[in-house]
Protein backbone atom coordinates (compact mmCIF):
# COMPACT_ATOMS: atom_id res chain seq x y z
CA UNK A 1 -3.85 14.42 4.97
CA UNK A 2 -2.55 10.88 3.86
CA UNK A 3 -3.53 9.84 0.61
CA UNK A 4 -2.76 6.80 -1.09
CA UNK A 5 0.88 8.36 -2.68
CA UNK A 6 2.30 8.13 0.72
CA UNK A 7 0.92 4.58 1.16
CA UNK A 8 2.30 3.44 -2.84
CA UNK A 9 5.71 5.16 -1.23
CA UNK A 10 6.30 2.68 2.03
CA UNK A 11 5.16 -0.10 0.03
CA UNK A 12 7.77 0.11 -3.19
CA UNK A 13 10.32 1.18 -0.62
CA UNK A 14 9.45 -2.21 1.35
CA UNK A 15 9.42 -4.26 -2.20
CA UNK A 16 12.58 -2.69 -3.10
CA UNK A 17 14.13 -3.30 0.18
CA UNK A 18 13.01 -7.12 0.67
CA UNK A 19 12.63 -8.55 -2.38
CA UNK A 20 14.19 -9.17 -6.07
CA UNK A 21 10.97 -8.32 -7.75
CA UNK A 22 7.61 -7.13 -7.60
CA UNK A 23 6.76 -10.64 -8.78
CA UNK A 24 8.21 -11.94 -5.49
CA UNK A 25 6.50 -9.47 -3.48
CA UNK A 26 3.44 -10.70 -5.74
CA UNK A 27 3.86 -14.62 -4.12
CA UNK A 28 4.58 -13.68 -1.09
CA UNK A 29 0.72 -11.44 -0.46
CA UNK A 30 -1.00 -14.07 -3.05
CA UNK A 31 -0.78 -12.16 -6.12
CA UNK A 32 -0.04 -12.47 -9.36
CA UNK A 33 2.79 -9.65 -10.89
CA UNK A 34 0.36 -7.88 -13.58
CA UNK A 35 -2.21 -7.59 -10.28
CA UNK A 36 0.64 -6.09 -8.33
CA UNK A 37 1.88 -3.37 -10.88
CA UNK A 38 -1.89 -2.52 -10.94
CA UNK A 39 -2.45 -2.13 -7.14
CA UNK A 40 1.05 -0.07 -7.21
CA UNK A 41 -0.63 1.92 -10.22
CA UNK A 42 -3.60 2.71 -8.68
CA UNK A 43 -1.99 3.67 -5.38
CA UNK A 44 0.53 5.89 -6.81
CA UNK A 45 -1.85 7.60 -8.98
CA UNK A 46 -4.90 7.61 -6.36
CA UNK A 47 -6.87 6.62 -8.48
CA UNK A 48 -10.86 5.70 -7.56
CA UNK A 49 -10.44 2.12 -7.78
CA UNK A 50 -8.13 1.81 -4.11
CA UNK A 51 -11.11 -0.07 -1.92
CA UNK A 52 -9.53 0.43 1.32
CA UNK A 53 -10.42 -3.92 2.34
CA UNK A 54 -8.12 -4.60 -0.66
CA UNK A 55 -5.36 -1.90 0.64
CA UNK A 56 -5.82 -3.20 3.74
CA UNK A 57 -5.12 -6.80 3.16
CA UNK A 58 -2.07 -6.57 1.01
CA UNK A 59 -0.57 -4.40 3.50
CA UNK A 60 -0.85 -7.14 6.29
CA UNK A 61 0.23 -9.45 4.48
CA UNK A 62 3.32 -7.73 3.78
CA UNK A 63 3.71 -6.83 7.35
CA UNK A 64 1.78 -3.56 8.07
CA UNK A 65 -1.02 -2.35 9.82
CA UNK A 66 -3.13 0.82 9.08
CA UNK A 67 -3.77 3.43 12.54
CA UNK A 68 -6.72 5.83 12.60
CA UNK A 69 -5.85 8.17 15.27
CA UNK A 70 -8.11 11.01 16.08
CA UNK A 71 -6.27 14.38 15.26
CA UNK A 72 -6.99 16.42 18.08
CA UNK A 73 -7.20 20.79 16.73
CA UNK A 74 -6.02 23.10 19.09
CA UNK A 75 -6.63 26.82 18.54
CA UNK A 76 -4.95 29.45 20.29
């Protein structure tokens, strides 16, 4: 199962990657710094507050997409 930890893990690798800061990440997806070390907080720690609208709109703006695929069980 993917939980929000794996999500918090692409994005700081991605922020790390492409940009001097988390402030610059932060201008870039329309945000200020504090709000992005919260949303990083709260997805490293899965915490309740993670709405997935809010995930999902910071992710596409930074150049990501979220997949549902149906997980298909086979038993032997």
């Amino acid at each position: 199962m993917t939980d929000t930890k794996v999500v918090y893990e692409i994005l700081d690798r991605h922020i790390r990657l492409n940009y001097n800061s988390r402030a610059e990440f932060g201008r870039e997806v329309g945000m200020v710094r504090q709000n992005v070390n919260e949303f990083m907080c709260i997805l490293k720690k899965c915490r309740p507050g993670n709405s997935f609208n809010k995930i999902s709109r910071i992710l596409e703006k930074a150049g990501y997409k979220i997949e549902i695929k149906k997980i298909i069980w086979l038993f032997w």
